[in-house]
C-alpha atoms as a PDB file:
ATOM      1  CA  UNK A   1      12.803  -9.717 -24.309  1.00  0.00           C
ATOM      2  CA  UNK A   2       9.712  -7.153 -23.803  1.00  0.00           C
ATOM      3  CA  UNK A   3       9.078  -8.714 -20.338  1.00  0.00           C
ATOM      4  CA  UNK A   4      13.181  -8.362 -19.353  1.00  0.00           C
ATOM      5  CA  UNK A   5      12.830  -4.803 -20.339  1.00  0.00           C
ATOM      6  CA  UNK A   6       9.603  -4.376 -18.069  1.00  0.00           C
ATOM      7  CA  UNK A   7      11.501  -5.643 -15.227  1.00  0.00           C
ATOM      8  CA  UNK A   8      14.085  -3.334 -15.414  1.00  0.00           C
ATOM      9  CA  UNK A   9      12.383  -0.421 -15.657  1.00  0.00           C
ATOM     10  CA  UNK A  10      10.305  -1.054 -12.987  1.00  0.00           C
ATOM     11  CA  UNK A  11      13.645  -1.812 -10.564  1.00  0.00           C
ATOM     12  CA  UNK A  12      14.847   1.568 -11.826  1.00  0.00           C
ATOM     13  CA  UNK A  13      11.712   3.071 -10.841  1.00  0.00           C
ATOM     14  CA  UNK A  14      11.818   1.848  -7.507  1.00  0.00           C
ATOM     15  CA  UNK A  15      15.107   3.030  -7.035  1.00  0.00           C
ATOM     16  CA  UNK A  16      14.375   6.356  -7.898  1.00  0.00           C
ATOM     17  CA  UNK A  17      11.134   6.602  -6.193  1.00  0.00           C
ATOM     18  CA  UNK A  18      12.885   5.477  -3.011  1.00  0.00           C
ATOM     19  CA  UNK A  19      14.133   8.515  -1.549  1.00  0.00           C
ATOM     20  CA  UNK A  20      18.217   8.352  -0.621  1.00  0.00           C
ATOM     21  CA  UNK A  21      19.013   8.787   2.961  1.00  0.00           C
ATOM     22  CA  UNK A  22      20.847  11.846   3.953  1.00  0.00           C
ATOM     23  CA  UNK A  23      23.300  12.279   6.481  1.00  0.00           C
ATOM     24  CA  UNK A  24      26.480  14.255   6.625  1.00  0.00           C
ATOM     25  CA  UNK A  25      30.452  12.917   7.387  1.00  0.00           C
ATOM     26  CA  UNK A  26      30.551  13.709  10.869  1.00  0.00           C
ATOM     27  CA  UNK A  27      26.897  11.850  12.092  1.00  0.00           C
ATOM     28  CA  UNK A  28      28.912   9.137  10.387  1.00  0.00           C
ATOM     29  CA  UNK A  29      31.950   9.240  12.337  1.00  0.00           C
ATOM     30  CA  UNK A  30      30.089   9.888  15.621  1.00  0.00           C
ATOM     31  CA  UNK A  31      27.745   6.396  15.108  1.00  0.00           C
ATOM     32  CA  UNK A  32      30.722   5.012  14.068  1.00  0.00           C
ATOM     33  CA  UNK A  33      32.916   5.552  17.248  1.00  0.00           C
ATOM     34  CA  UNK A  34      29.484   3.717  19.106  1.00  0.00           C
ATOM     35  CA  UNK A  35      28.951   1.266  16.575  1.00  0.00           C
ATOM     36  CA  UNK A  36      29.124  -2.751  18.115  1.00  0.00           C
ATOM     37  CA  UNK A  37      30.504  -5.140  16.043  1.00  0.00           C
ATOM     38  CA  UNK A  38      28.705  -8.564  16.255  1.00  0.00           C
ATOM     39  CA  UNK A  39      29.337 -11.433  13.558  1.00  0.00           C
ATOM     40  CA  UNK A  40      31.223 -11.558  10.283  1.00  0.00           C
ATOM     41  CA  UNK A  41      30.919  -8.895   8.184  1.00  0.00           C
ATOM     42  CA  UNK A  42      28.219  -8.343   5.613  1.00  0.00           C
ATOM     43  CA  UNK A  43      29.040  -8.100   1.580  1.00  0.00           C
ATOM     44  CA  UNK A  44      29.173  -4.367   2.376  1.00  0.00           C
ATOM     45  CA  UNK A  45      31.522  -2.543   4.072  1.00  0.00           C
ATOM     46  CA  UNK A  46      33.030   0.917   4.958  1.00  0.00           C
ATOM     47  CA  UNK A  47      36.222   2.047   6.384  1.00  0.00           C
ATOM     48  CA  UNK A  48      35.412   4.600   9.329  1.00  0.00           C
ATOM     49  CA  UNK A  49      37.809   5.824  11.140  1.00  0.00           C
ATOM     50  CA  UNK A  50      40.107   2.979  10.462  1.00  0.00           C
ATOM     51  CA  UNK A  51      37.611   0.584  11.203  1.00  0.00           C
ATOM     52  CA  UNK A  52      35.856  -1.483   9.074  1.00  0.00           C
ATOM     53  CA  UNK A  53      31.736  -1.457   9.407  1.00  0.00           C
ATOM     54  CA  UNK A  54      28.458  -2.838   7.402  1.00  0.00           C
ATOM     55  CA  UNK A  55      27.370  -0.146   5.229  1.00  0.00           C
ATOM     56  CA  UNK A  56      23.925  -0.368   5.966  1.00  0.00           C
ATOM     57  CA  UNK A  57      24.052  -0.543   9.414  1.00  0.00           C
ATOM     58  CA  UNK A  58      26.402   2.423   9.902  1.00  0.00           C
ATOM     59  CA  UNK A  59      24.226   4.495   7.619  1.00  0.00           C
ATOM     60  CA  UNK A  60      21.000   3.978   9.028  1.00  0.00           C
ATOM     61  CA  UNK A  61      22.493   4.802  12.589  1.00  0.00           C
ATOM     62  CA  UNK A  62      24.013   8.090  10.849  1.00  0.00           C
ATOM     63  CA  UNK A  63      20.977   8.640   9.811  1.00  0.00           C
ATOM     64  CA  UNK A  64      18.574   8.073  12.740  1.00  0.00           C
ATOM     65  CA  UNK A  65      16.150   5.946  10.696  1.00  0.00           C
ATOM     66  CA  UNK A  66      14.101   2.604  11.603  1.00  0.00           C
ATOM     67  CA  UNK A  67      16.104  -0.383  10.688  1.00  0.00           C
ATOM     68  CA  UNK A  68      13.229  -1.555   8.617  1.00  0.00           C
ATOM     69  CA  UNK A  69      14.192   1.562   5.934  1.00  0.00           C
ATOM     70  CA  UNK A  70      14.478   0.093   2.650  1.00  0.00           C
ATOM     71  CA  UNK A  71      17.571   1.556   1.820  1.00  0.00           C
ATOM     72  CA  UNK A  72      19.563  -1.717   0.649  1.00  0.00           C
ATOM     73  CA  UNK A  73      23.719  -1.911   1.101  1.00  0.00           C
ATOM     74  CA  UNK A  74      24.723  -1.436  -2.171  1.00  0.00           C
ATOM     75  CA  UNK A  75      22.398   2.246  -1.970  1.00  0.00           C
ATOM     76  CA  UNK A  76      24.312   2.727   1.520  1.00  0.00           C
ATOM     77  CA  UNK A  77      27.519   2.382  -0.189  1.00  0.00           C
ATOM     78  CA  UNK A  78      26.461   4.816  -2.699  1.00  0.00           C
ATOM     79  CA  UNK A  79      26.153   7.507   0.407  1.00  0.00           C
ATOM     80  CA  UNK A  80      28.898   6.185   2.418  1.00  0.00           C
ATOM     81  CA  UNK A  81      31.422   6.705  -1.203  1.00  0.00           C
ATOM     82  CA  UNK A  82      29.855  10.405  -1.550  1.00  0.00           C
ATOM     83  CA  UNK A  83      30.887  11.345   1.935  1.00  0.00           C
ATOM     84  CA  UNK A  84      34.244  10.789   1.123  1.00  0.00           C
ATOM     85  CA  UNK A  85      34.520   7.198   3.008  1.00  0.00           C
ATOM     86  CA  UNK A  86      36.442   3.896   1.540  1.00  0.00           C
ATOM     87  CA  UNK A  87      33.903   1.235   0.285  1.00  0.00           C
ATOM     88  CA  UNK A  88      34.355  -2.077  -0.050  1.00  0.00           C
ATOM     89  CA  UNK A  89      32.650  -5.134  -1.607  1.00  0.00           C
ATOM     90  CA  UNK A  90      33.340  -8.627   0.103  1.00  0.00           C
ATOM     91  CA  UNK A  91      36.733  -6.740   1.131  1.00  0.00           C
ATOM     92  CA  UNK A  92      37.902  -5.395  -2.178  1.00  0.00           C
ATOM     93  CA  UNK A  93      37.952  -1.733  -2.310  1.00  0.00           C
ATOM     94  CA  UNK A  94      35.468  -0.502  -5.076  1.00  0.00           C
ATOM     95  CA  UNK A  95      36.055   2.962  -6.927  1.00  0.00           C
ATOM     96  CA  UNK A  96      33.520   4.958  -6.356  1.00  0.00           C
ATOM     97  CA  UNK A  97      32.435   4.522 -10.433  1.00  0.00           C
ATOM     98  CA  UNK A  98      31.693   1.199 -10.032  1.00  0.00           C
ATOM     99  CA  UNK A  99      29.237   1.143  -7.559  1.00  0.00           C
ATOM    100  CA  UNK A 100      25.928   0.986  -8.254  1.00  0.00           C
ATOM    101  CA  UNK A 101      23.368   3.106  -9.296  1.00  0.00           C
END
């Protein structure tokens, strides 16, 4: 039980030690509009502009990072929900309360 209680802190400190990305509604929208779509869709997802995209992807692309960031999907999602846009997981719409930390 100690050791279970180790491992979470430590995944809660790297998740607050890893600084968010930060990107605003409309650098969304513009990568979005340029955004290729190659593949099945990830777990992921975001509606933009009436399409749907990988979170990640989208985000980083907003965000003019290296794909190697180590922002994770579920954090994208995170963003992608407080800018206002529709998440989904596996294609079910998630409420922006029930996404993760």
């Amino acid at each position: 039980m100690p050791e279970q209680r180790r491992a979470e802190r430590r995944r809660v400190e790297r998740r607050v030690a890893r600084p968010r990305l930060s990107t605003t509604r409309e650098a969304v929208i513009n990568a979005a509009k340029k955004f290729p779509l190659h593949g099945p869709l990830p777990n992921w997802t975001a509606i933009v502009e009436g399409r749907e995209l990988p979170a990640r992807a989208v985000l980083i692309k907003a965000a003019k990072v290296a794909q190697n960031n180590p922002t994770d999907s579920g954090e994208a999602a995170v963003v992608l929900s407080d800018l206002g846009f529709e998440v989904r997981f596996k294609g079910a719409t998630i409420p922006s309360e029930d996404l993760p930390d």
